[in-house]
Protein backbone atom coordinates (compact mmCIF):
# COMPACT_ATOMS: atom_id res chain seq x y z
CA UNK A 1 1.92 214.93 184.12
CA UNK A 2 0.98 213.79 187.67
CA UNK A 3 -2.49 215.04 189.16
CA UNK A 4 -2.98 215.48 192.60
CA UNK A 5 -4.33 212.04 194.45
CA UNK A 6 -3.83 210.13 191.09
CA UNK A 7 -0.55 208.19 191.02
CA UNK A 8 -0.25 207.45 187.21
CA UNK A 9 1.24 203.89 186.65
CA UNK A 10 0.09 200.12 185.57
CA UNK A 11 -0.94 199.30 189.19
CA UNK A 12 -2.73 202.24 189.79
CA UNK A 13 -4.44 202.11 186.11
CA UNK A 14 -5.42 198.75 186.84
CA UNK A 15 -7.32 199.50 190.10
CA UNK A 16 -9.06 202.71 188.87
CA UNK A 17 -10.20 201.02 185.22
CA UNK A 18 -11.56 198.15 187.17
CA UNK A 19 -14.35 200.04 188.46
CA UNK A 20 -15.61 199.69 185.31
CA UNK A 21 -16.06 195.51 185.20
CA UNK A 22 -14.46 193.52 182.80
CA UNK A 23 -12.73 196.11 180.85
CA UNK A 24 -10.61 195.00 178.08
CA UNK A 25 -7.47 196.78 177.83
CA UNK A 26 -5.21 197.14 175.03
CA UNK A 27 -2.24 196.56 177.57
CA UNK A 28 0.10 198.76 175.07
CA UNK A 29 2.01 202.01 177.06
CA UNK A 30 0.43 204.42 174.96
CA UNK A 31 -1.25 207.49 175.43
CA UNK A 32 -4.31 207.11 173.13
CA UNK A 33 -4.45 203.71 174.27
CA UNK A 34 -4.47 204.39 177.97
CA UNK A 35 -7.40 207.05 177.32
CA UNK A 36 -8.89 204.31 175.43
CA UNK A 37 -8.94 201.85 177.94
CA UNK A 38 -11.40 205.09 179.72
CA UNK A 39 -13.07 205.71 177.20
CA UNK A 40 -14.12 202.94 174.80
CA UNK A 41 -16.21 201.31 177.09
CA UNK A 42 -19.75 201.50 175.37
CA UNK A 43 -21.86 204.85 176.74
CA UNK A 44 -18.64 206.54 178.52
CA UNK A 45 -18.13 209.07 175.53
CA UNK A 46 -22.23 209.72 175.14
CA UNK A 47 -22.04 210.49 179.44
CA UNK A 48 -19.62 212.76 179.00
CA UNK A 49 -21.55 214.59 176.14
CA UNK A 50 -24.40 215.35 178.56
CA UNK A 51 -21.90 216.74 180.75
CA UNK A 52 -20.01 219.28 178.22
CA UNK A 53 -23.56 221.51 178.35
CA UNK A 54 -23.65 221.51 182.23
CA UNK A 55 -24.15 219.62 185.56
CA UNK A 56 -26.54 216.87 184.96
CA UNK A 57 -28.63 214.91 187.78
CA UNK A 58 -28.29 211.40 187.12
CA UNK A 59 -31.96 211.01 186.17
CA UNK A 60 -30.99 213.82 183.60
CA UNK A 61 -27.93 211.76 182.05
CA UNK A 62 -30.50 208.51 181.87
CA UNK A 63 -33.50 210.35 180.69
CA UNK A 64 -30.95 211.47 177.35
CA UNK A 65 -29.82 207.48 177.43
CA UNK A 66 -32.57 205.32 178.35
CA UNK A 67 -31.01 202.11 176.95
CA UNK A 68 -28.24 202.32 178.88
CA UNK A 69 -29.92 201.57 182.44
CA UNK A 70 -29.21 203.07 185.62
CA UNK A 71 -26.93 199.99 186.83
CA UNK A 72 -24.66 200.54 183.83
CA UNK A 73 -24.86 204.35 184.10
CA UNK A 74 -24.05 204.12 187.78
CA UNK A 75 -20.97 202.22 187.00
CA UNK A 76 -19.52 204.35 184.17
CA UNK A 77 -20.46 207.68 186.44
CA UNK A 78 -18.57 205.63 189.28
CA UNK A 79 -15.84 205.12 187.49
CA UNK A 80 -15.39 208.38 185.41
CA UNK A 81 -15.30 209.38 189.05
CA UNK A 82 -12.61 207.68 191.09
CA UNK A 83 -10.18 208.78 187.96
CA UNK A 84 -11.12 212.30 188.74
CA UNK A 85 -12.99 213.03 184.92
CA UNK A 86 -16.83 213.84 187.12
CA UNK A 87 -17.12 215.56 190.23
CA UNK A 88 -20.88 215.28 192.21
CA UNK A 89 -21.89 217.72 194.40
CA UNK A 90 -23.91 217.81 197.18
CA UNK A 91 -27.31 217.67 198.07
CA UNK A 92 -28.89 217.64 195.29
CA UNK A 93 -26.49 215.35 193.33
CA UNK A 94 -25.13 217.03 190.09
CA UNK A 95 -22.55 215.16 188.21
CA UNK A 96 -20.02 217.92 186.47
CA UNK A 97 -16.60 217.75 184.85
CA UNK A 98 -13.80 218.65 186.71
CA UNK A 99 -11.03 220.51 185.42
CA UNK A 100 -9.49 217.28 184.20
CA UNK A 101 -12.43 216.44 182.82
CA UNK A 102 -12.47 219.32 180.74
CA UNK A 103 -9.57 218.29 178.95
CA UNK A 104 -12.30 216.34 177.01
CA UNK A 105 -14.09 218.78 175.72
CA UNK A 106 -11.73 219.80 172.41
CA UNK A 107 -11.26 215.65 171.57
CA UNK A 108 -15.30 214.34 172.04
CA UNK A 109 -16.42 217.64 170.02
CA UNK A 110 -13.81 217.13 167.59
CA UNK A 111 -15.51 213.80 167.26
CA UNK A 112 -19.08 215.27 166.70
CA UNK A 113 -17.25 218.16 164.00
CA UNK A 114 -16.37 214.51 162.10
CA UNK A 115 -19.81 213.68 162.38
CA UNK A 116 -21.52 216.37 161.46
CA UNK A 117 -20.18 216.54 158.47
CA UNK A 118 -21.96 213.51 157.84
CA UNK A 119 -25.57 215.13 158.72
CA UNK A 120 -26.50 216.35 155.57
CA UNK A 121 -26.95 212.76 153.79
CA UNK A 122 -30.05 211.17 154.91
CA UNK A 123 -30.48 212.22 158.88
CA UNK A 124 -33.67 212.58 160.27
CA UNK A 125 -34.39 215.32 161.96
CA UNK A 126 -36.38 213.66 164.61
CA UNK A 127 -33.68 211.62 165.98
CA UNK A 128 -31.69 214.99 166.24
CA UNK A 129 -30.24 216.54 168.74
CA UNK A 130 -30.21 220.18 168.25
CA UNK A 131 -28.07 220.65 170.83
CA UNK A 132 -25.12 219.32 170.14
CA UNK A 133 -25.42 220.28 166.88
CA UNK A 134 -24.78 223.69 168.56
CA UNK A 135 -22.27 222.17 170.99
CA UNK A 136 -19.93 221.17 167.87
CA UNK A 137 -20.10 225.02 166.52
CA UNK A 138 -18.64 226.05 169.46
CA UNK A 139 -15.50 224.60 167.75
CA UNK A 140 -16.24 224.66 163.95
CA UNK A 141 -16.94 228.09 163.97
CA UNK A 142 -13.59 230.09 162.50
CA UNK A 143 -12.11 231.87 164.77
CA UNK A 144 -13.09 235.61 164.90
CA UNK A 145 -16.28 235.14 163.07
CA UNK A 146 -17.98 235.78 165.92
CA UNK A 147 -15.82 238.63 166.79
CA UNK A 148 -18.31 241.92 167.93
CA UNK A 149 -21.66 239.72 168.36
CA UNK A 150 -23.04 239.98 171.64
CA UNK A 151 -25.92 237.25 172.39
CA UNK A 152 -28.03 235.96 175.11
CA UNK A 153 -30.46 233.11 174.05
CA UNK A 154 -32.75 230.54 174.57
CA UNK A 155 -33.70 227.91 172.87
CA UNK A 156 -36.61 225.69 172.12
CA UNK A 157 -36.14 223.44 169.35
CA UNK A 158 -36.92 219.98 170.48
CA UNK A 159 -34.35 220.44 173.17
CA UNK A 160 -34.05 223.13 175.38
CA UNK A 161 -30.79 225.13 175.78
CA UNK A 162 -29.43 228.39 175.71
CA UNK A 163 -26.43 229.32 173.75
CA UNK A 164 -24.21 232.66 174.96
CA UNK A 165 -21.76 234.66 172.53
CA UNK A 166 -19.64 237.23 174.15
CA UNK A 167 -15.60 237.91 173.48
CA UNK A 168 -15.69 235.88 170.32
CA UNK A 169 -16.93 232.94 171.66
CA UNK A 170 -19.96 230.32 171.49
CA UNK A 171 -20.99 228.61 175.15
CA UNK A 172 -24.05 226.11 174.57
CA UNK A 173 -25.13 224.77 177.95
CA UNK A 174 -28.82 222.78 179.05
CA UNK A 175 -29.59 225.62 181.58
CA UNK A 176 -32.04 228.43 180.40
CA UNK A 177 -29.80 231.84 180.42
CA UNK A 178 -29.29 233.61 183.21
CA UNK A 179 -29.98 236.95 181.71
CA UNK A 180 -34.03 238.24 182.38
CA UNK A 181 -33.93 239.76 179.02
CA UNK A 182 -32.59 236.97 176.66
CA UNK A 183 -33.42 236.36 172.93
CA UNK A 184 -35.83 233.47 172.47
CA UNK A 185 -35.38 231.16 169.44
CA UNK A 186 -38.28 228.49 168.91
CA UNK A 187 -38.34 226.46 165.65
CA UNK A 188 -38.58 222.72 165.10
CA UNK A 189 -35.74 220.47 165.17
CA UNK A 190 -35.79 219.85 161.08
CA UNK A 191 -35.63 224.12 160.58
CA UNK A 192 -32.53 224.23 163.28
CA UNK A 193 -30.73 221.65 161.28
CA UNK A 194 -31.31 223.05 158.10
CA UNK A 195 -30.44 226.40 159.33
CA UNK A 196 -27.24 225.30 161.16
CA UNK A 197 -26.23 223.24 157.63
CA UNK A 198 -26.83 226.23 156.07
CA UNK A 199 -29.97 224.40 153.56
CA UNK A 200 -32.44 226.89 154.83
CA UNK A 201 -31.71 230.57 155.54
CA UNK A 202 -33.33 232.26 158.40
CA UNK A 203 -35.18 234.85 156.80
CA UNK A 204 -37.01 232.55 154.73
CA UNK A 205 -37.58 230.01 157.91
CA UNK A 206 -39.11 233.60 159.91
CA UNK A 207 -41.51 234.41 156.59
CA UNK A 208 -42.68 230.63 156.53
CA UNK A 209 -43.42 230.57 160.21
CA UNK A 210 -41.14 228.00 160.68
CA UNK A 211 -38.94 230.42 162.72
CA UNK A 212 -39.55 232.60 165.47
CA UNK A 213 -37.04 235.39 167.07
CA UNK A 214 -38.33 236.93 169.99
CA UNK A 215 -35.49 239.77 170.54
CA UNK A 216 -32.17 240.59 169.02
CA UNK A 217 -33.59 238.83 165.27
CA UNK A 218 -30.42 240.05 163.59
CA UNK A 219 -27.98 238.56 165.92
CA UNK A 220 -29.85 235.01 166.03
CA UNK A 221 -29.37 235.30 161.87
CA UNK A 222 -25.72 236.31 162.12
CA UNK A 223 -25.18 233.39 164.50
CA UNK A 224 -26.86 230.96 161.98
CA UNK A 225 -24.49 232.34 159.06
CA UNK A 226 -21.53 231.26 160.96
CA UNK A 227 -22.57 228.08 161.65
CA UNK A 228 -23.88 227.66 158.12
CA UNK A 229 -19.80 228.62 157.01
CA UNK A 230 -18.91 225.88 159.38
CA UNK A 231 -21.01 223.61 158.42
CA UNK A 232 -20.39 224.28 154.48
CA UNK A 233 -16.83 223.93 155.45
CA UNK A 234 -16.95 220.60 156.99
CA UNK A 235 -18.73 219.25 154.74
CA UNK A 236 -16.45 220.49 151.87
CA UNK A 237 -13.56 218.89 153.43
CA UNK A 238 -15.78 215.63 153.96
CA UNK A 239 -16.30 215.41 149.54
CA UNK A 240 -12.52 216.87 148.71
């Protein structure tokens, strides 16, 4: 399929990859290897992680990566840009997918599902992002578990973020919610784990102090459940 201003062929691949330096491409005419030859440069994947919970400033993106360096992260953003995956708006630059871009979203956080079912042996929990641990539910979770719950939250559990259920679905995004009269969730990053892997429930997390629910308690615990099935579930499938 062609999109608009991208003309998809060798000569063209070859001028847009290049942004990215010496790229070495598998040279095979291939799907997964052409999205390879985007994507398995070192950092590209992680960028576009940021970018699945929102517009990020680029001091955002580097502040989550410091290692990476804001000569390398200018050319991955550069180049995730001329192929049309990142848009950046104006004035106050904000990197965001595009509609292309979110074509992503189902393959990176099917690559986090395959991780997290790897969480439960030996991570620790101050390396964590809670986060994306909540990204990957919105995908692990099975589908109408989530059917009826209604949820505005935020989020404070080593990272900030708010996470919105309406219509069945899970949205986890950096930005506070936009509703004034959202459900605030503050634990530390070791209780959200535990809770999300379904080691810990919440009602024992809430008597030890470990977890506090200011609003709509019994929807934050029903949300927890399902990602405690997911979790269980992945992790099943991980030892079978």
């Amino acid at each position: 399929m062609e999109r608009p201003g991208l003309r998809i062929g060798p000569s063209e691949h070859v001028s847009r990859v290049g942004h990215m330096g010496a790229v070495r491409r598998y040279g095979q005419a291939c799907p997964l290897a052409t999205a390879m030859d985007v994507l398995g440069e070192r950092w590209t994947v992680l960028i576009l992680r940021e970018l699945l919970l929102g517009p990020k400033r680029f001091t955002e993106i580097l502040g989550r990566m410091p290692s990476i360096g804001p000569n390398r992260l200018t050319d991955r953003l550069r180049a995730l840009h001329a192929i049309g995956v990142v848009s950046k708006a104006e004035p106050a630059p904000e990197y965001t997918l595009t509609e292309f871009g979110e074509g992503l979203r189902t393959p990176i956080i099917g690559l986090g599902l395959w991780g997290l079912g790897l969480m439960s042996n030996g991570v620790d929990p101050s390396t964590a992002r809670t986060d994306m641990v909540a990204l990957c539910m919105t995908v692990a979770i099975a589908p109408g578990r989530l059917a009826g719950l209604a949820l505005e939250c935020d989020v404070d559990a080593g990272d900030r973020f708010s996470m919105t259920v309406g219509d069945g679905a899970l949205q986890v995004r950096s930005a506070p919610s936009p509703s004034a009269s959202s459900t605030t969730v503050a634990c530390d990053a070791g209780t959200f784990i535990a809770l999300s892997l379904g080691n810990e429930k919440p009602s024992a997390a809430t008597e030890s102090g470990r977890l506090t629910v200011d609003g709509d308690a019994e929807a934050v615990h029903h949300l927890f459940a399902a990602f405690a099935e997911a979790a269980r579930r992945l992790t099943t499938h991980r030892s079978a």
